[in-house]
N, C-alpha and C. Protein backbone atom coordinates (compact mmCIF):
# COMPACT_ATOMS: atom_id res chain seq x y z
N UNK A 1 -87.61 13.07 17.65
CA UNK A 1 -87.23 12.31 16.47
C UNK A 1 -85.83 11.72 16.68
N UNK A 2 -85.61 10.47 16.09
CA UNK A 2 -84.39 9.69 16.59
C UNK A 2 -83.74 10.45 15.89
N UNK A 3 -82.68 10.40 15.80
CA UNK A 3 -81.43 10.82 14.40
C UNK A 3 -80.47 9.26 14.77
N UNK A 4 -79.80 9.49 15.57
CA UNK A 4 -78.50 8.30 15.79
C UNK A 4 -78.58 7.69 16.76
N UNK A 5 -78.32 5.59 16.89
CA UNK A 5 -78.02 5.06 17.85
C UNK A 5 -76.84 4.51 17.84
N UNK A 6 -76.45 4.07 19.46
CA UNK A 6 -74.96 3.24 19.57
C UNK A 6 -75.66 2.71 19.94
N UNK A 7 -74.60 1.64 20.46
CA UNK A 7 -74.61 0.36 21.31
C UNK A 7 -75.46 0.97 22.60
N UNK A 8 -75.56 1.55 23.13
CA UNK A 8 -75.29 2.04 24.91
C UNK A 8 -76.71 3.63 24.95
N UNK A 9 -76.90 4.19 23.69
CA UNK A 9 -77.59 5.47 23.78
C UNK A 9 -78.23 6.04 22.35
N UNK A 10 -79.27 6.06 22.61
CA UNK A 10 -79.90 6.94 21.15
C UNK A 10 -79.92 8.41 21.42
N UNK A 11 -79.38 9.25 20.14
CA UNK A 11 -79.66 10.59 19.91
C UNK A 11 -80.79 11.14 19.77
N UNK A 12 -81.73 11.93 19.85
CA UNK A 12 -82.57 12.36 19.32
C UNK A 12 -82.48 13.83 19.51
N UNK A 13 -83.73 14.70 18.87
CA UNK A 13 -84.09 16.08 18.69
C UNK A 13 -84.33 16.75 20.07
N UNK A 14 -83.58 17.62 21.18
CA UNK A 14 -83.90 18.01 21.87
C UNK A 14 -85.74 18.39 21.47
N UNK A 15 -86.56 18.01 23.03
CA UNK A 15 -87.97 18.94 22.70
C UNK A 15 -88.33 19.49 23.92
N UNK A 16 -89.47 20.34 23.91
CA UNK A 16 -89.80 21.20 25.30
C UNK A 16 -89.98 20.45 26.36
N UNK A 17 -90.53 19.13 26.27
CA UNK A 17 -90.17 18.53 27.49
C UNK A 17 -89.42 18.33 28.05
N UNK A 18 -87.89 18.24 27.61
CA UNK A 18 -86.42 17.87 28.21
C UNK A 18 -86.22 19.25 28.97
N UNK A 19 -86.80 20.00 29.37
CA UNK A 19 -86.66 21.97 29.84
C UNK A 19 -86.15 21.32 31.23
N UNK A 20 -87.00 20.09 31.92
CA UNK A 20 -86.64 20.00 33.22
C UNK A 20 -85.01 19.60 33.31
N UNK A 21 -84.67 18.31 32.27
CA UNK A 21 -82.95 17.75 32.60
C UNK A 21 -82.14 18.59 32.02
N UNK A 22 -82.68 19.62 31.00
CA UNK A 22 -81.06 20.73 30.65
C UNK A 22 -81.48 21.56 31.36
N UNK A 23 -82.34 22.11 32.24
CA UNK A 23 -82.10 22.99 33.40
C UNK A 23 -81.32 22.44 34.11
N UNK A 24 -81.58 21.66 34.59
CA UNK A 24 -80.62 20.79 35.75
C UNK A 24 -79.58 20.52 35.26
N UNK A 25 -78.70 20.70 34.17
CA UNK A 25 -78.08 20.28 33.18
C UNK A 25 -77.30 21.57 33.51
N UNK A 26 -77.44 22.51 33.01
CA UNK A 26 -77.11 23.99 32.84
C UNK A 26 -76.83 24.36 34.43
N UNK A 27 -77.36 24.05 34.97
CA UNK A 27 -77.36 24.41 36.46
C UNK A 27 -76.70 24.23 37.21
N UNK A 28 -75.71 22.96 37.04
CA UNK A 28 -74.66 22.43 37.71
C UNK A 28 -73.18 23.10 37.51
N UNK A 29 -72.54 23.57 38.72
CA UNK A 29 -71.55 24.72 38.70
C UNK A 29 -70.33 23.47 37.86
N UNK A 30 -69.96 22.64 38.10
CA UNK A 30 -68.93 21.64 37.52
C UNK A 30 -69.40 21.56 36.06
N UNK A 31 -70.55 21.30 35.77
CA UNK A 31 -70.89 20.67 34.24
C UNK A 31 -70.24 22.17 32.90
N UNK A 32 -71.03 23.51 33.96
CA UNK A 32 -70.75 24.87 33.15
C UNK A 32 -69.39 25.05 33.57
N UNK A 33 -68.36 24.38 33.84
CA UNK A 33 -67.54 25.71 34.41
C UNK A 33 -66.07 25.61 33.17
N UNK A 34 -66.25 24.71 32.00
CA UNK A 34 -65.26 25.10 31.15
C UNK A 34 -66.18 25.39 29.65
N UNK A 35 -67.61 25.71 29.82
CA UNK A 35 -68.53 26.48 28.67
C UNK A 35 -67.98 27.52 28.41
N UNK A 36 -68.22 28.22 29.70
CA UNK A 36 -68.20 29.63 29.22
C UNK A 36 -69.64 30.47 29.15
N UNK A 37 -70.54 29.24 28.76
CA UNK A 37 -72.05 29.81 28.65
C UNK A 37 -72.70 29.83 30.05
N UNK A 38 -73.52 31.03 30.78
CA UNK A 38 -74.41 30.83 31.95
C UNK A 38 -75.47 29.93 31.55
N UNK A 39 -75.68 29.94 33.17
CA UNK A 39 -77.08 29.26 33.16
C UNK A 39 -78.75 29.29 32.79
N UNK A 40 -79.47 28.78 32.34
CA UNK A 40 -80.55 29.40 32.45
C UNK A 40 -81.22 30.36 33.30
N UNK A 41 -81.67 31.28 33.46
CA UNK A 41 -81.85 31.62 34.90
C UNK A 41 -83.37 31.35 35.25
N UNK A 42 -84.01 30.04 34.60
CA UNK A 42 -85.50 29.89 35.23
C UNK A 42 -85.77 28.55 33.67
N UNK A 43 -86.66 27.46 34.41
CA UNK A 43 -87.10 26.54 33.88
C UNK A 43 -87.98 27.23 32.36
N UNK A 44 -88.49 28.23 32.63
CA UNK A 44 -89.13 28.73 31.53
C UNK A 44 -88.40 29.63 30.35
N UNK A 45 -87.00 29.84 31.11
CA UNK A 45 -86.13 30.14 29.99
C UNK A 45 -85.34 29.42 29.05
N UNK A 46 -85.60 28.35 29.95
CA UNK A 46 -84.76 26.61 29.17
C UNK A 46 -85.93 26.35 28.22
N UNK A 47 -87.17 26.58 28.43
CA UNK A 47 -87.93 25.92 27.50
C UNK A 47 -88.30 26.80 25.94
N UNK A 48 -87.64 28.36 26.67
CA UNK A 48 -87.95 29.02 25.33
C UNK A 48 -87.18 29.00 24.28
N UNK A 49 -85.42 28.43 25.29
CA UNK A 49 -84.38 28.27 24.38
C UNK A 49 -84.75 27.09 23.36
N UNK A 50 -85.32 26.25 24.08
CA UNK A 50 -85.58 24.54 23.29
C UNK A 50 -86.27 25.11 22.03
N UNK A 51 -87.67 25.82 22.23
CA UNK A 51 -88.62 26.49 21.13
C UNK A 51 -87.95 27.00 20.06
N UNK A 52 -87.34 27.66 21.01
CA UNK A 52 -86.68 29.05 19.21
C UNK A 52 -85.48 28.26 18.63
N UNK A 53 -84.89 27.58 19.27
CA UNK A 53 -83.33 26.99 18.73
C UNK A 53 -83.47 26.08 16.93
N UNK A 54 -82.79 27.20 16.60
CA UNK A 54 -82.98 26.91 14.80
C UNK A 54 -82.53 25.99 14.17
N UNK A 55 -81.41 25.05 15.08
CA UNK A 55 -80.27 24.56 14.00
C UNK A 55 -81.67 23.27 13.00
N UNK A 56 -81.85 22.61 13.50
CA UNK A 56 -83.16 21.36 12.64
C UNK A 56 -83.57 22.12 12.12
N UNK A 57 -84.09 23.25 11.76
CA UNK A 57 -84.76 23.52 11.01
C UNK A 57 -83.72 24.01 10.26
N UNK A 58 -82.73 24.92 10.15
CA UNK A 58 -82.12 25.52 9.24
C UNK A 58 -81.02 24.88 8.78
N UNK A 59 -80.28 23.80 9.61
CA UNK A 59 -79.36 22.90 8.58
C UNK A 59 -79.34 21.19 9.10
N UNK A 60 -80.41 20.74 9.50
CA UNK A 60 -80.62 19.63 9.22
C UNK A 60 -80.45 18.89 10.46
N UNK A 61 -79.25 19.55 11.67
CA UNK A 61 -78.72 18.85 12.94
C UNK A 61 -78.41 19.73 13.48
N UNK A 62 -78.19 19.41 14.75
CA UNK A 62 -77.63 20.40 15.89
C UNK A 62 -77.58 19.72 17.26
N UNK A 63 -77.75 19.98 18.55
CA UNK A 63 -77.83 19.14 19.31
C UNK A 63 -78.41 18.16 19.22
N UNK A 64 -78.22 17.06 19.80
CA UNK A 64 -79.42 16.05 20.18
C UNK A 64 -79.08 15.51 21.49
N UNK A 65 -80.34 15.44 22.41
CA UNK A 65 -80.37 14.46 23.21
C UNK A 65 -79.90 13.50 23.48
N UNK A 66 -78.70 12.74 24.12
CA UNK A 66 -78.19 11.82 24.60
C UNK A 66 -79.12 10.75 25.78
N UNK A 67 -79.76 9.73 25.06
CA UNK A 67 -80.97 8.68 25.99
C UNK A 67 -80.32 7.89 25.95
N UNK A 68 -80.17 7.39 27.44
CA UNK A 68 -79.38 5.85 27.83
C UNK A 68 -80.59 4.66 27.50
N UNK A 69 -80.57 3.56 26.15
CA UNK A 69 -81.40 2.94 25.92
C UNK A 69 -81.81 1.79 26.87
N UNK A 70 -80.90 1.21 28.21
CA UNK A 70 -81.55 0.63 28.53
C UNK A 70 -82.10 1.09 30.02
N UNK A 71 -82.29 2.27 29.83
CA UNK A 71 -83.39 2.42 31.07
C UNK A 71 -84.17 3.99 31.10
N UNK A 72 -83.61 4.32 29.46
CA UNK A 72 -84.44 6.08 29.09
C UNK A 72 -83.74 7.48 29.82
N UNK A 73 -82.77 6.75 30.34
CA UNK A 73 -82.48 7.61 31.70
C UNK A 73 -81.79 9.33 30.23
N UNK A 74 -81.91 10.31 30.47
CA UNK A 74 -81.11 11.50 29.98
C UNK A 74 -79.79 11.49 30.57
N UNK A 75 -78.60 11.38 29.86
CA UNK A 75 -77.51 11.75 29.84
C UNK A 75 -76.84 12.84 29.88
N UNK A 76 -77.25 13.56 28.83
CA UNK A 76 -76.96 14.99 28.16
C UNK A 76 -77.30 15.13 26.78
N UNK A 77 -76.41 16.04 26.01
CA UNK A 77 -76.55 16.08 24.74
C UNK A 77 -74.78 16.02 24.44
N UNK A 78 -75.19 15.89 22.51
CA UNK A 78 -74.06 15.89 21.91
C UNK A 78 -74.24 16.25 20.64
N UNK A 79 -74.01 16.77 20.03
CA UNK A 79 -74.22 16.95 18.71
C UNK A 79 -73.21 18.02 17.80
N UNK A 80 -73.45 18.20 16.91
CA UNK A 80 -73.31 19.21 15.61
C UNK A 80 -73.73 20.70 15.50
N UNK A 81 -73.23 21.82 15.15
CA UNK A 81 -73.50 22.91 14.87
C UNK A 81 -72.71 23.74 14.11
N UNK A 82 -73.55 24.53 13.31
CA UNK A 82 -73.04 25.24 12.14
C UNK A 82 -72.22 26.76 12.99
N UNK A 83 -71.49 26.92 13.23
CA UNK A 83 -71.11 28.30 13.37
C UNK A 83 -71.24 29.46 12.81
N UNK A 84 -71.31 30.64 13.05
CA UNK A 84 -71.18 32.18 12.13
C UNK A 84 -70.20 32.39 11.28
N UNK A 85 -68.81 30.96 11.45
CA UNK A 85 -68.30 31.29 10.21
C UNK A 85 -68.19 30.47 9.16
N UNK A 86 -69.47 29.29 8.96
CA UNK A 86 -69.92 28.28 8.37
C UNK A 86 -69.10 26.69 9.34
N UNK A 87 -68.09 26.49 9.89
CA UNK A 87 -67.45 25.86 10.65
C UNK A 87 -68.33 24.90 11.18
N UNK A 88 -68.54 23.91 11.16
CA UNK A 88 -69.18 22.70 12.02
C UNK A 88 -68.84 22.22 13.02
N UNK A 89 -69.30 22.85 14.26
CA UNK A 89 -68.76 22.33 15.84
C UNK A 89 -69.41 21.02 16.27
N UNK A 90 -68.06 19.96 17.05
CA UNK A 90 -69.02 19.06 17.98
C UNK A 90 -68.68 19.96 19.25
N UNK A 91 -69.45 19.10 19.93
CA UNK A 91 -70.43 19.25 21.30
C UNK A 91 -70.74 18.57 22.23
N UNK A 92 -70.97 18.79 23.41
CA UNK A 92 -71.66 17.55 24.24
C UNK A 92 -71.11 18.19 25.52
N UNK A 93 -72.26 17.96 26.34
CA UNK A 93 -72.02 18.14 27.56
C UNK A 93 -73.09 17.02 28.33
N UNK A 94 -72.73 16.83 29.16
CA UNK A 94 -73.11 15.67 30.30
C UNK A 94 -73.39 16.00 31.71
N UNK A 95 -74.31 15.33 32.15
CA UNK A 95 -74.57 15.20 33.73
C UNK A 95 -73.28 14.76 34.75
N UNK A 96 -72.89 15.14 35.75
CA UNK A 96 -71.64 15.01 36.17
C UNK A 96 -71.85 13.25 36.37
N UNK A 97 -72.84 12.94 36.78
CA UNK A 97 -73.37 11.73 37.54
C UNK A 97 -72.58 10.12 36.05
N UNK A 98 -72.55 10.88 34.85
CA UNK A 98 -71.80 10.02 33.85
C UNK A 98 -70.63 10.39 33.01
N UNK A 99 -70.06 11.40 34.18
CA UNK A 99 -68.48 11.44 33.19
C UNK A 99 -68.01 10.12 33.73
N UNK A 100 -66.97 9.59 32.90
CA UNK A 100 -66.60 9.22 33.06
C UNK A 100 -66.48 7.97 32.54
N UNK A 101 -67.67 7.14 32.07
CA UNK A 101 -68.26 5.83 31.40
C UNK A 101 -67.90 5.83 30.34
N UNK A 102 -67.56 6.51 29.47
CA UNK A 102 -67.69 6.57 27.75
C UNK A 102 -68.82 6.94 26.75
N UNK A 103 -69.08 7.93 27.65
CA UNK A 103 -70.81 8.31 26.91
C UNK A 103 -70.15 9.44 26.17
N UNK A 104 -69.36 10.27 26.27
CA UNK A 104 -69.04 11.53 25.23
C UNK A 104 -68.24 10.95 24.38
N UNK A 105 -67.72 10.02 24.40
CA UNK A 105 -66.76 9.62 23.23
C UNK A 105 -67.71 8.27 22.36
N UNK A 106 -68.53 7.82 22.83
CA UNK A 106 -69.46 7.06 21.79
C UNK A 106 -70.24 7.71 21.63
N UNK A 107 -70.67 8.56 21.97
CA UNK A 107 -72.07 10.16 21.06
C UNK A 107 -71.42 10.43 20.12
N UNK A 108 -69.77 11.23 20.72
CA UNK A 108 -69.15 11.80 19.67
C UNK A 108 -68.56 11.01 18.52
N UNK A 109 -68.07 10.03 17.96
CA UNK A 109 -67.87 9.21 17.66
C UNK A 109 -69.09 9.16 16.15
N UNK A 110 -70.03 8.73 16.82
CA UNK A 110 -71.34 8.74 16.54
C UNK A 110 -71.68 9.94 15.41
N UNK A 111 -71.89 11.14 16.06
CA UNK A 111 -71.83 12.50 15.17
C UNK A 111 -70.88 13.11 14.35
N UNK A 112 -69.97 12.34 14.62
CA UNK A 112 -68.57 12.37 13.83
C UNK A 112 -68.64 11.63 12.58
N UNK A 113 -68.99 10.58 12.58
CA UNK A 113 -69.28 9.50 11.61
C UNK A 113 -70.63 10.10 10.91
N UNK A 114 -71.92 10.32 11.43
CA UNK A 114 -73.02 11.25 10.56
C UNK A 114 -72.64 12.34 10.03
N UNK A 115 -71.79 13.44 10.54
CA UNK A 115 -71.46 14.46 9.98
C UNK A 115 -70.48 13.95 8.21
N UNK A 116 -69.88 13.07 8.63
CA UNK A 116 -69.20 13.02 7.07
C UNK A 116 -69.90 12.02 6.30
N UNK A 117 -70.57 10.65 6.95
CA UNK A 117 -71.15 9.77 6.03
C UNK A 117 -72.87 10.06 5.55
N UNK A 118 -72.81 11.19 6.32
CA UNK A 118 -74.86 11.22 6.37
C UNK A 118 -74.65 12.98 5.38
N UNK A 119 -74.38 13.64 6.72
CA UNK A 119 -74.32 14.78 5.87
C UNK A 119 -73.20 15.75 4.97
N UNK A 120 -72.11 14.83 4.93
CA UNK A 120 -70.81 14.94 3.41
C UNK A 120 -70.51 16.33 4.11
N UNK A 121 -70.33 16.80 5.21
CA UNK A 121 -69.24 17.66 5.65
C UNK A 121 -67.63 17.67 5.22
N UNK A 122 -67.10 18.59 5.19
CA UNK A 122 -65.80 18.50 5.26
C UNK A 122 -64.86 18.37 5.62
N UNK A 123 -65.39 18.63 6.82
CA UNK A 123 -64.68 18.96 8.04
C UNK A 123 -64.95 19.29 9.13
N UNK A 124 -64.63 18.98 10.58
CA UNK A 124 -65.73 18.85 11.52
C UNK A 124 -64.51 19.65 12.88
N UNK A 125 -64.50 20.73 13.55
CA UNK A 125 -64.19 21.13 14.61
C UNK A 125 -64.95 20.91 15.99
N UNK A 126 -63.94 21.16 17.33
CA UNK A 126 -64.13 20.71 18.45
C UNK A 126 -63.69 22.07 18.96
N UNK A 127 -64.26 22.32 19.62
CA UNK A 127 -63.17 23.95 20.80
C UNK A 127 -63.54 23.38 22.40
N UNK A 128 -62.77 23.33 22.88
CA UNK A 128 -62.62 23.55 24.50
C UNK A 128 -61.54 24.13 25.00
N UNK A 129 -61.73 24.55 25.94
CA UNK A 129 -61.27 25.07 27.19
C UNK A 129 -59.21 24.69 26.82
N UNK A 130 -58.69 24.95 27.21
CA UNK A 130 -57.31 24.38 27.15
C UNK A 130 -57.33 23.38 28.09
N UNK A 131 -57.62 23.57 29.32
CA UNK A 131 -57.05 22.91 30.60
C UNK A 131 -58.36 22.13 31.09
N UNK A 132 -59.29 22.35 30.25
CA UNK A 132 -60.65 21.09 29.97
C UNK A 132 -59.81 19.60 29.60
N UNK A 133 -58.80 18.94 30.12
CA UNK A 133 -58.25 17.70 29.85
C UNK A 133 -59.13 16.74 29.43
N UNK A 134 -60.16 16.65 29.85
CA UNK A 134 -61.33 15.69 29.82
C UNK A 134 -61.80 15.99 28.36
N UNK A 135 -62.51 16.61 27.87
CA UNK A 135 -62.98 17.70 26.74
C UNK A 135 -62.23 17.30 25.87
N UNK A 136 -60.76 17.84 25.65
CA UNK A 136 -59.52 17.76 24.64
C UNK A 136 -59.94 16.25 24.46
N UNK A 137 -59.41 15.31 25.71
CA UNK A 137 -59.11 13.91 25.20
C UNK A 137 -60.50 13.13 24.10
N UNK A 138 -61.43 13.55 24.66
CA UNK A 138 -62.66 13.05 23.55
C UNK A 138 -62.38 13.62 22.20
N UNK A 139 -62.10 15.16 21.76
CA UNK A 139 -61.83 15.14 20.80
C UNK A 139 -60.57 14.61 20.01
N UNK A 140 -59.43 14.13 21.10
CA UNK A 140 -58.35 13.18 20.57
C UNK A 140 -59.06 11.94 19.87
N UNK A 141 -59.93 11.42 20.54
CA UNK A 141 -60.40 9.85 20.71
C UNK A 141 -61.30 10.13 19.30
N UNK A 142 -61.94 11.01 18.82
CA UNK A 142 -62.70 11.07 17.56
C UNK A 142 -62.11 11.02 16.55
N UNK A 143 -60.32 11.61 16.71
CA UNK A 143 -59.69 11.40 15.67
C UNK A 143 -59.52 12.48 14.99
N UNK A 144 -60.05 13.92 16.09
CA UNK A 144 -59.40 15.45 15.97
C UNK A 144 -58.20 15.67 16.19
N UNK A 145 -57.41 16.48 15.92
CA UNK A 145 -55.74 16.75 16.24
C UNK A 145 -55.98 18.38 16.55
N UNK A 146 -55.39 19.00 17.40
CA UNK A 146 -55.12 20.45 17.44
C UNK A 146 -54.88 21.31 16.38
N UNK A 147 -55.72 21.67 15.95
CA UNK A 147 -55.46 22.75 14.83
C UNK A 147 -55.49 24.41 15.20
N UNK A 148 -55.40 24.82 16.04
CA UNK A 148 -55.07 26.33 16.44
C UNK A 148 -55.60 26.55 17.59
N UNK A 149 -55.16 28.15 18.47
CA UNK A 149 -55.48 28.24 19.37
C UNK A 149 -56.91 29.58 18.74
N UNK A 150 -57.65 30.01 19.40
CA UNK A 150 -58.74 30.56 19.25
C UNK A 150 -59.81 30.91 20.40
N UNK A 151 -59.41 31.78 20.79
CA UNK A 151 -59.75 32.24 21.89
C UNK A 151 -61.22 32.92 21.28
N UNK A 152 -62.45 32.85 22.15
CA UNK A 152 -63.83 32.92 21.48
C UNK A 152 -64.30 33.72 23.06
N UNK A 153 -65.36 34.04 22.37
CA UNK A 153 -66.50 35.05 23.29
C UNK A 153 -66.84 34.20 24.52
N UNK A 154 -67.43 32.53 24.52
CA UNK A 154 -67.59 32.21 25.43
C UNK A 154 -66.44 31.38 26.41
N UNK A 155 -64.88 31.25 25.57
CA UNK A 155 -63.85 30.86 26.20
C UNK A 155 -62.54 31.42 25.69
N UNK A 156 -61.73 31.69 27.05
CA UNK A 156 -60.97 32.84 26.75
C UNK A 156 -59.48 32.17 26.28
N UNK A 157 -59.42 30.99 26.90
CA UNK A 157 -58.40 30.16 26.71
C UNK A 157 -58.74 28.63 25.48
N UNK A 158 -59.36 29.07 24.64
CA UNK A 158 -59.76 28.28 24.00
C UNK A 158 -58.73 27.01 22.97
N UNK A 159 -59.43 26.00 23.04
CA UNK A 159 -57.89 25.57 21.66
C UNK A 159 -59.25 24.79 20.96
N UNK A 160 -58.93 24.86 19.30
CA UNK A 160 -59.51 24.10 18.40
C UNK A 160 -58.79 23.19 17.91
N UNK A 161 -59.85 21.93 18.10
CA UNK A 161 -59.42 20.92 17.10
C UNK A 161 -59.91 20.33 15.83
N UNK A 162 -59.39 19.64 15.25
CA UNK A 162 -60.43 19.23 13.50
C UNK A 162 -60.11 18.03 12.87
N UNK A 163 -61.03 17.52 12.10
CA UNK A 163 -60.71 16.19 11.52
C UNK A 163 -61.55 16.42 10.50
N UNK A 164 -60.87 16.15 9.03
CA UNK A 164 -61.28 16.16 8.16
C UNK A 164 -62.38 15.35 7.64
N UNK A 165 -62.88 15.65 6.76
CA UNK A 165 -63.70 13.76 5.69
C UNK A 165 -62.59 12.65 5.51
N UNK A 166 -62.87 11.65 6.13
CA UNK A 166 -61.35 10.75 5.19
C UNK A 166 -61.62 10.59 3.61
């Protein structure tokens, strides 16, 4: 299901078919190495994650699929998620093969703008890595500012950022 397009890429609903490009996704030692999260450890564990993963059903968004529209090609994902302490995280991770183009900062951009004009959030956080330079600067470019440091389960050196509703 679509949710959001740009100029350059439509969002949609991760589904069990995508198991093959976020394995390969997950799999790449550069793409994981300022997550924090491992890898799948088998194509059939990527697909069970796709199955059970609640956020669409329980608050409306969560990842989506990043599709380059003029040739279908998978990018990555980017999206929205509710945290354990109600907190709304962006997201996005990418194939190494397109850092670099402007695909995380027009996704994000993108989910940034749905999160307050679609679904009247309040407020929208980013966490990466500290020394994730790449990471930080997209959430600069959305129009996040540093709002604390917060060191989390899957990153030890973490910094959060946030941007309100205007």
């Amino acid at each position: 299901m679509e949710v959001l397009r740009t100029e350059r890429m439509l969002l949609r609903e991760i589904v069990p078919a995508d198991a093959p490009f976020f394995h390969e996704l997950n799999a790449d030692p550069e793409v994981m190495r300022w997550t924090g999260d491992e890898p799948f450890p088998d194509l059939a564990a990527t697909e069970a994650f796709i199955r059970a993963y609640p956020a669409y059903r329980d608050d409306g968004f969560g990842r989506w699929a990043m599709v380059r529209l003029s040739d279908g090609e998978m990018l990555g994902w980017c999206g929205l998620r509710r945290q354990s302490d109600g907190e709304v995280d962006l997201g996005y991770r990418l194939f190494r093969r397109h850092w670099g183009q402007g695909y995380a900062t027009e996704a994000a951009l993108a989910c940034v703008h749905h999160g307050f004009a679609v679904l009247g959030l309040p407020a929208i956080i980013g966490r990466a890595a500290r020394a994730n330079h790449a990471s930080v600067r997209v959430l600069e470019k959305v129009g996040m500012r540093f709002w604390k440091e917060a060191p989390c389960a899957d990153i030890a050196d973490a910094v959060v950022y946030r941007v309100e509703r205007p």
